[in-house]
Protein backbone atom coordinates (compact mmCIF):
# COMPACT_ATOMS: atom_id res chain seq x y z
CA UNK A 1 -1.13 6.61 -27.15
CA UNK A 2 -1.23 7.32 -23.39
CA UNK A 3 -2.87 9.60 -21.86
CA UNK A 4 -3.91 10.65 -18.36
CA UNK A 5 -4.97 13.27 -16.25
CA UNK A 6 -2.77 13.27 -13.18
CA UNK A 7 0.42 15.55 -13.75
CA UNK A 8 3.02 14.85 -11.42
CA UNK A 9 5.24 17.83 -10.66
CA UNK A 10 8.09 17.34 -13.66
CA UNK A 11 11.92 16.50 -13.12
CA UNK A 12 14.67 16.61 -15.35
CA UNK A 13 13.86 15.39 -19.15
CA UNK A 14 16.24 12.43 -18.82
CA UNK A 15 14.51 10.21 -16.69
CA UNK A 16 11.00 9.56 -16.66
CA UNK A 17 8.07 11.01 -15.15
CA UNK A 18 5.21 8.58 -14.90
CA UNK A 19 6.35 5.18 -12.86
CA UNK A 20 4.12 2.39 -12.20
CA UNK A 21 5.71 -0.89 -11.31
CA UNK A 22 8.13 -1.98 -14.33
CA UNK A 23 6.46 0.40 -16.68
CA UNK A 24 8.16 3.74 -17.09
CA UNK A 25 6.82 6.88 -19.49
CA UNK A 26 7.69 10.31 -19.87
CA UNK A 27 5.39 13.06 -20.25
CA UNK A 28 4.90 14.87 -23.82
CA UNK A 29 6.93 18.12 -23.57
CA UNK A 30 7.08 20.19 -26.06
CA UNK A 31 10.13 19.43 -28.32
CA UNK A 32 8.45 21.20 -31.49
CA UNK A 33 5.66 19.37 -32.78
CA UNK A 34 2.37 18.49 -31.90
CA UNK A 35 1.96 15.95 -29.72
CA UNK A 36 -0.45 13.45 -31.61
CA UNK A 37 1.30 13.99 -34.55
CA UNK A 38 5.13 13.29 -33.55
CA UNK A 39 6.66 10.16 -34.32
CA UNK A 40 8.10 9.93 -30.89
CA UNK A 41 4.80 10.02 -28.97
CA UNK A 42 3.52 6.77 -28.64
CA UNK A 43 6.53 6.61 -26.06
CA UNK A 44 5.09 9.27 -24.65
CA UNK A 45 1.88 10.06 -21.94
CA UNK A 46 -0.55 12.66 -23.11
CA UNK A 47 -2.62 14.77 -21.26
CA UNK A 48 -6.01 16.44 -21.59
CA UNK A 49 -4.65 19.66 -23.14
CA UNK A 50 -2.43 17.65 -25.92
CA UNK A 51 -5.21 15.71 -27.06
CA UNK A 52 -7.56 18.04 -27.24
CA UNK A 53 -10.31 17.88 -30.32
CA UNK A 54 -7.79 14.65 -31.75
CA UNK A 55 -8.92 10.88 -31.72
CA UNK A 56 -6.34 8.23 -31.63
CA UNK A 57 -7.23 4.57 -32.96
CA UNK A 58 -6.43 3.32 -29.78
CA UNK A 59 -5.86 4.97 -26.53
CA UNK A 60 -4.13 4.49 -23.41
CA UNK A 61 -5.46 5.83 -20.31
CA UNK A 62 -3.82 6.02 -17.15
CA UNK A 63 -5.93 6.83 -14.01
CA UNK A 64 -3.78 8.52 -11.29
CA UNK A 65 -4.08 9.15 -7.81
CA UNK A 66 -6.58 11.49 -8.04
CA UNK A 67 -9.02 9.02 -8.44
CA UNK A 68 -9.94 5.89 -6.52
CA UNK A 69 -12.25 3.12 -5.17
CA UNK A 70 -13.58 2.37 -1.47
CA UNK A 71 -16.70 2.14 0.42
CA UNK A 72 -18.80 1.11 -2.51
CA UNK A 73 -17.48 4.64 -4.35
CA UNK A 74 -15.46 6.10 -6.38
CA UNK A 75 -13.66 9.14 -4.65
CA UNK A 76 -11.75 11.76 -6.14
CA UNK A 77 -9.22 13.85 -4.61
CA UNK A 78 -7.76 17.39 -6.26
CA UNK A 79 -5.08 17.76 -4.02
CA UNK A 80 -3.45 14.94 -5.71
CA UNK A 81 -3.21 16.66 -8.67
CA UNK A 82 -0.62 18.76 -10.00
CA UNK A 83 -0.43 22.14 -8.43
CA UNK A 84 0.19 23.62 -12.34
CA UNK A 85 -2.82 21.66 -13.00
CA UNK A 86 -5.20 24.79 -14.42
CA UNK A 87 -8.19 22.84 -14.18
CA UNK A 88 -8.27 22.97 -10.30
CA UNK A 89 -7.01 26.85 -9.94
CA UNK A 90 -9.15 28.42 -7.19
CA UNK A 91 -10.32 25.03 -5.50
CA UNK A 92 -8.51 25.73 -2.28
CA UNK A 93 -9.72 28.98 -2.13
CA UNK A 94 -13.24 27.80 -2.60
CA UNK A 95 -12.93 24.97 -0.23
CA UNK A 96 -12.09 27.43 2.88
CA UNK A 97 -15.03 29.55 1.94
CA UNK A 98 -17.79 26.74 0.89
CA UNK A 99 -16.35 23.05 1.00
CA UNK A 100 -19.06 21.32 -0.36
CA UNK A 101 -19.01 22.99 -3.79
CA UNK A 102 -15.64 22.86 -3.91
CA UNK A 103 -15.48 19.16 -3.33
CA UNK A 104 -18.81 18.87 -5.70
CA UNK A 105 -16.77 20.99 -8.42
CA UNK A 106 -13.45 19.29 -8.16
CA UNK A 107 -15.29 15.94 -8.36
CA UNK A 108 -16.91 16.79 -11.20
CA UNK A 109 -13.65 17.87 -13.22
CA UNK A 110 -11.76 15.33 -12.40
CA UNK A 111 -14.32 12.56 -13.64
CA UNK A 112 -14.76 14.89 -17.05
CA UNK A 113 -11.25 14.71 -17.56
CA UNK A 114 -11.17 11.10 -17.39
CA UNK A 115 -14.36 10.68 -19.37
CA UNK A 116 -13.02 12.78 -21.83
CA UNK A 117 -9.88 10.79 -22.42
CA UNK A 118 -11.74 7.33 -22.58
CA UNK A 119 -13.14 9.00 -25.90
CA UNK A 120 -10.17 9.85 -27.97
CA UNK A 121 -9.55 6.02 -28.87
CA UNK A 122 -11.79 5.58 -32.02
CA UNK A 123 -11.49 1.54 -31.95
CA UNK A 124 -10.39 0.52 -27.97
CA UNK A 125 -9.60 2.21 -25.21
CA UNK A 126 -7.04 0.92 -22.61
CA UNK A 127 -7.31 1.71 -19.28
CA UNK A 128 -5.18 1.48 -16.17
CA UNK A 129 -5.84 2.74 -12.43
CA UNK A 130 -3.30 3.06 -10.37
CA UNK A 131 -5.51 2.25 -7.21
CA UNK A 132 -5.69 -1.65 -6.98
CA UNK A 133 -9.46 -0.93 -5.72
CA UNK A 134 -10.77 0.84 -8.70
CA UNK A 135 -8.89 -1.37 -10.82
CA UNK A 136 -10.63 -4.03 -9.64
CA UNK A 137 -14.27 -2.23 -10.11
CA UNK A 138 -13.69 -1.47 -13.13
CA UNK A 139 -12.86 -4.62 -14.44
CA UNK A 140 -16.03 -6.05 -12.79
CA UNK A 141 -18.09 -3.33 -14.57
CA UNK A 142 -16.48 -3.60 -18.02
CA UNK A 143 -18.62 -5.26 -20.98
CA UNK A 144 -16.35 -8.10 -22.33
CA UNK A 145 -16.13 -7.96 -26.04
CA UNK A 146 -14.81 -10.25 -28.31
CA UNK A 147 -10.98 -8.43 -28.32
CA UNK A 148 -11.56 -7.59 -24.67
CA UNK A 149 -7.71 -7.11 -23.25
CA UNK A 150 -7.21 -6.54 -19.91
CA UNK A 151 -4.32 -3.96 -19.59
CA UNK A 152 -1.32 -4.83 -17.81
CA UNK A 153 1.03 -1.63 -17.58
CA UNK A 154 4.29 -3.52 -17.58
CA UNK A 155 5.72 -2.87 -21.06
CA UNK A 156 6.10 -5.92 -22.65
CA UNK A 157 2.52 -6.76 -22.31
CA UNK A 158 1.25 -3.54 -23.32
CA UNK A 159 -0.97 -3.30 -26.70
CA UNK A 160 1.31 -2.38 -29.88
CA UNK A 161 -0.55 -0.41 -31.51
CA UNK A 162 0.35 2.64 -33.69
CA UNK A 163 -2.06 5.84 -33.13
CA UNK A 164 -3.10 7.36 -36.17
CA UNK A 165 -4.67 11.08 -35.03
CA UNK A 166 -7.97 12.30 -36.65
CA UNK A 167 -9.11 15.40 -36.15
CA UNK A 168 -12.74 15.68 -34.85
């Protein structure tokens, strides 16, 4: 199960949405079922909303653009979100009139959102960052374990493992 935070503005159905190197995913859209529960969705990226209150065996987890590493920090940025992205509503607004909450607020949904998603995977949790930067950092900071896997996004070398949802 993948899942990430950063929605990309959507194109047409046949092609898909989410591109990183040779690895190519489409977003979950709605085709009549639940998300978690369709056969069809481990080919397909989650989000927040679709997994919400639902834990996975394993999880995916795809950090976008949003977030990234430099200077010793991690940075986040809302305006690389998705302008549908609910989450963020208002933050533009709220950055003419007081900039430092806004940036203090955004910051703090964004890493939520990601926190949130590293806990849906009951067993492992995968995790991918599309800035080479915080890749790196957080491969320094992980805790090896005995399956420790670091993820490589191209498809063939991505962990084949069938999600079985539980509700919380």
């Amino acid at each position: 199960m993948e899942v990430t935070a950063y929605e990309p503005p959507l194109p047409a159905r046949d092609t898909h949405e989410i591109k990183i190197d040779d690895f190519e995913i489409s977003w979950n859209l709605d085709g009549g079922e639940a998300f978690a529960i369709s056969p069809t969705s481990i080919h397909e990226a989650g989000c927040i909303h679709t997994t919400q209150g639902l834990e996975f065996e394993y999880v995916g987890v795809i950090i976008g653009d949003d977030m990234r590493y430099g200077n010793g920090h991690i940075v986040t940025d809302y305006t690389k979100r998705a302008r549908t992205d609910q989450s963020i509503k208002g933050l533009k607004k709220m950055e003419a009139q007081d900039p430092e909450r806004a940036h203090r607020l955004a910051d703090e949904i964004i890493k939520n959102t990601y926190r949130t998603l590293m806990t849906r995977g009951m067993k492992g949790c995968y995790v991918y960052a599309t800035n080479p930067d915080l890749r790196e950092y957080l491969r320094n900071r992980s805790q090896p374990a005995s399956d420790y896997h670091v993820m490589s996004i191209r498809q063939n070398q991505y962990p084949q493992h069938h999600q079985t949802p539980a509700k919380r």
